[in-house]
Protein backbone atom coordinates (compact mmCIF):
# COMPACT_ATOMS: atom_id res chain seq x y z
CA UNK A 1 -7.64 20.32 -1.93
CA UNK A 2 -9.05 23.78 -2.15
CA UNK A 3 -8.31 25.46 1.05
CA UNK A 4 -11.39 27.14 1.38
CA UNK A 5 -13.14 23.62 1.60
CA UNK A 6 -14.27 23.00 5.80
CA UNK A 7 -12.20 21.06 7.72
CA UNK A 8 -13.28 19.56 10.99
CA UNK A 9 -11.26 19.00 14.10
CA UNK A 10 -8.64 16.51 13.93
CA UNK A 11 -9.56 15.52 17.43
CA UNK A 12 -9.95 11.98 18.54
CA UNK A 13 -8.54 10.72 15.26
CA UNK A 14 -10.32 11.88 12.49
CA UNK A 15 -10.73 14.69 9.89
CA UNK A 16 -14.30 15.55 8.10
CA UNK A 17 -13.24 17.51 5.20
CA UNK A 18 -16.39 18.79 3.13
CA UNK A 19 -15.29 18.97 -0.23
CA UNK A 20 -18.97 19.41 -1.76
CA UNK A 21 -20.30 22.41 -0.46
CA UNK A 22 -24.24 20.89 -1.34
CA UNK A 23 -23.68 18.36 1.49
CA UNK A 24 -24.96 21.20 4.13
CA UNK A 25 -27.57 21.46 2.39
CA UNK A 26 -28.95 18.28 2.13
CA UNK A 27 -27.48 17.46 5.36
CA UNK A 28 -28.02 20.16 7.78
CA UNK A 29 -24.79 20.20 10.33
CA UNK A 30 -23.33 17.89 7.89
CA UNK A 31 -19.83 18.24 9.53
CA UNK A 32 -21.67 17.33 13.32
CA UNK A 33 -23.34 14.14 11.78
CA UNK A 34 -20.61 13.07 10.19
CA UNK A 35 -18.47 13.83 13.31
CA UNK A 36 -20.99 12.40 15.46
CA UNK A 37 -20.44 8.72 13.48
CA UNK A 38 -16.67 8.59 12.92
CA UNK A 39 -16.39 9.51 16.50
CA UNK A 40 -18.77 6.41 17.77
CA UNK A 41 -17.51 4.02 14.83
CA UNK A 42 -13.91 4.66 16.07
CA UNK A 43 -12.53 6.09 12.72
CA UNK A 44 -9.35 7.10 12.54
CA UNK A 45 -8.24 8.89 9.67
CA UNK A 46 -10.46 11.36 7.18
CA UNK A 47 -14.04 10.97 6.30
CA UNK A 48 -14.25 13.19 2.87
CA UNK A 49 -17.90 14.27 1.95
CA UNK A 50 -16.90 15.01 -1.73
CA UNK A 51 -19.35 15.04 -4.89
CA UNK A 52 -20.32 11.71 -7.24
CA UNK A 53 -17.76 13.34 -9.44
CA UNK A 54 -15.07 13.21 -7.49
CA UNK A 55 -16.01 9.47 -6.23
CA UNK A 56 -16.50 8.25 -9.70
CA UNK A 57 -12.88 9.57 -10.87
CA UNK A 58 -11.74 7.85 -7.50
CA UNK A 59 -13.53 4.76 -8.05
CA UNK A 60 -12.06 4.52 -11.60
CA UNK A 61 -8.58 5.33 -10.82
CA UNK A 62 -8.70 2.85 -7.46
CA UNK A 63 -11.21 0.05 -8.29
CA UNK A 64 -11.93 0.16 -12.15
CA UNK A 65 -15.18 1.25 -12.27
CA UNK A 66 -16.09 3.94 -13.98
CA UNK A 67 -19.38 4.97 -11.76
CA UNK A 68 -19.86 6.43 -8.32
CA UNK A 69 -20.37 4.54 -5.28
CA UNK A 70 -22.30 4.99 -2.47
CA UNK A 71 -18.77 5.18 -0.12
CA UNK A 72 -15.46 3.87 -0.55
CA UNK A 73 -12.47 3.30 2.18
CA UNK A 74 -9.29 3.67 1.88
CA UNK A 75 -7.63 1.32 3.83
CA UNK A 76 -3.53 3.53 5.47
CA UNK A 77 -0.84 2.66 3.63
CA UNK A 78 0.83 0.89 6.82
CA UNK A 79 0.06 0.15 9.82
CA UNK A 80 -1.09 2.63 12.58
CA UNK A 81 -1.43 5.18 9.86
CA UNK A 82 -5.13 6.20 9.66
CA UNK A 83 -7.45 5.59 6.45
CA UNK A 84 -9.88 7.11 4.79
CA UNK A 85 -13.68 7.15 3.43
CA UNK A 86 -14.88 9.20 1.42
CA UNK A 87 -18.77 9.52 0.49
CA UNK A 88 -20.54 10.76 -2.72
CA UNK A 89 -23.39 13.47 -2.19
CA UNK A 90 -25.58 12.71 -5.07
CA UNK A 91 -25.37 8.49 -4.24
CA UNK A 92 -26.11 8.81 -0.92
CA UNK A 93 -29.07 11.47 -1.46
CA UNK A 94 -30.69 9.35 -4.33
CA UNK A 95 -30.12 5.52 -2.37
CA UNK A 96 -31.89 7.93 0.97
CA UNK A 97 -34.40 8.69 -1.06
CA UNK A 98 -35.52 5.63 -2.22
CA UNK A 99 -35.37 3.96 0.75
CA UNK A 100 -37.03 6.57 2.52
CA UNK A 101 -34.39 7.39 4.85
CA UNK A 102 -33.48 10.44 6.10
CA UNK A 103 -30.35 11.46 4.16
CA UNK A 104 -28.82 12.08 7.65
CA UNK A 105 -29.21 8.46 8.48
CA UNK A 106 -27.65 7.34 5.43
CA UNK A 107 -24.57 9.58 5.74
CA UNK A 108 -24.04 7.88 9.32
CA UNK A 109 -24.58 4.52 7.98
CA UNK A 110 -22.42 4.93 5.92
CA UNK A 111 -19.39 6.52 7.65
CA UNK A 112 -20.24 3.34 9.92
CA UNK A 113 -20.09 0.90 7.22
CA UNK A 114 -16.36 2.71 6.10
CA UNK A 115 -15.03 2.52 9.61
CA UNK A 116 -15.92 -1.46 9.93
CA UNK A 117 -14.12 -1.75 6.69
CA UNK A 118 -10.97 -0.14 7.96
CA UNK A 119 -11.35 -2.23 10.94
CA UNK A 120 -11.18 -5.34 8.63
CA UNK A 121 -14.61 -6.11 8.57
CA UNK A 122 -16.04 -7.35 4.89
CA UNK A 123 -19.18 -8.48 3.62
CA UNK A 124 -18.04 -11.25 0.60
CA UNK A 125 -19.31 -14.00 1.89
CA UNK A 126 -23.13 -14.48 3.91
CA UNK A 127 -21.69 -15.05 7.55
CA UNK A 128 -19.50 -11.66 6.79
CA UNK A 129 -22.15 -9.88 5.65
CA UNK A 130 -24.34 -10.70 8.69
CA UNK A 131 -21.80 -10.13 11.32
CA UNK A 132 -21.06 -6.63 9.55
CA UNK A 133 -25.05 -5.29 9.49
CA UNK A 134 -25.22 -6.60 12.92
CA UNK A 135 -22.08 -4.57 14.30
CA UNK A 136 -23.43 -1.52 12.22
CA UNK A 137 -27.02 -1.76 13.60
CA UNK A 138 -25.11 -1.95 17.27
CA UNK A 139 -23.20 1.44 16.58
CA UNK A 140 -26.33 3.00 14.77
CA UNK A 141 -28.21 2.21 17.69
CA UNK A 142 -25.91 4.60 19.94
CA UNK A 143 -25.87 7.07 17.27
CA UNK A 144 -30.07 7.02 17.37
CA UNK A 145 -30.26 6.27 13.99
CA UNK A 146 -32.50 3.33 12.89
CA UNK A 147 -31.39 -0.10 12.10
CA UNK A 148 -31.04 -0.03 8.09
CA UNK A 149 -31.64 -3.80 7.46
CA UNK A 150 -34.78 -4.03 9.78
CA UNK A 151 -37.32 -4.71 7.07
């Protein structure tokens, strides 16, 4: 990691790193949004706000797919050692977009939806799935952000 790249505080668990620049930009306060989320979704370990090149070469090495994604989690490598999501600018600005959310929004969501993961949550099966937009609409709610699956 470039060490010129912003770091947020390590305080109450977690790490923003902003490893795409652009994310302030499309994001004003990027680094207090995302913050703002891992601190009410109760992440522990490093939210990385990198570029859909960097997630695609993650997402290829990790999960064999050769695309970016949206986010993906990391889940620690034992436990009580924290994880780690990491979020690609260009896939969470275009899926905003054509949703019409703000792209603010979306990069909360998101940090939500990595912290249920690393809490164990999933969303295979219907029942999952409901249970985990229900728990994220809960924490979005605190956060002010609107409830992404209200239609």
């Amino acid at each position: 990691m470039d060490p010129s790249h912003s770091r947020g505080p390590a305080a109450a668990g977690f790490q923003i790193i902003v490893d795409e620049p652009a994310w302030r930009r499309i994001v004003p306060q990027a680094e207090r949004v995302a913050a703002r989320a891992a601190q009410v979704a109760c992440v522990h370990g490093t939210v990385l706000l990198a570029s859909d090149a960097a997630v695609k070469q993650l997402n290829a090495r990790h999960r064999g797919r050769n695309k970016p994604t949206n986010v993906l989690t990391f889940e620690p490598a034992a436990p009580g050692l924290p994880g780690d999501i990491v979020l690609a600018l260009g896939t969470v600005r275009r899926e905003a977009a054509q949703s019409g959310k703000r792209p603010a929004h979306h990069l909360a969501h998101l940090i939500v939806h990595g912290s249920l993961h690393l809490q164990g949550h999933d969303h295979e099966e219907a029942g999952e799935a409901r249970r985990m937009e229900m728990a994220e609409a809960r924490i979005l709610r605190r956060l002010g952000v609107p409830n992404p699956w209200k239609r």
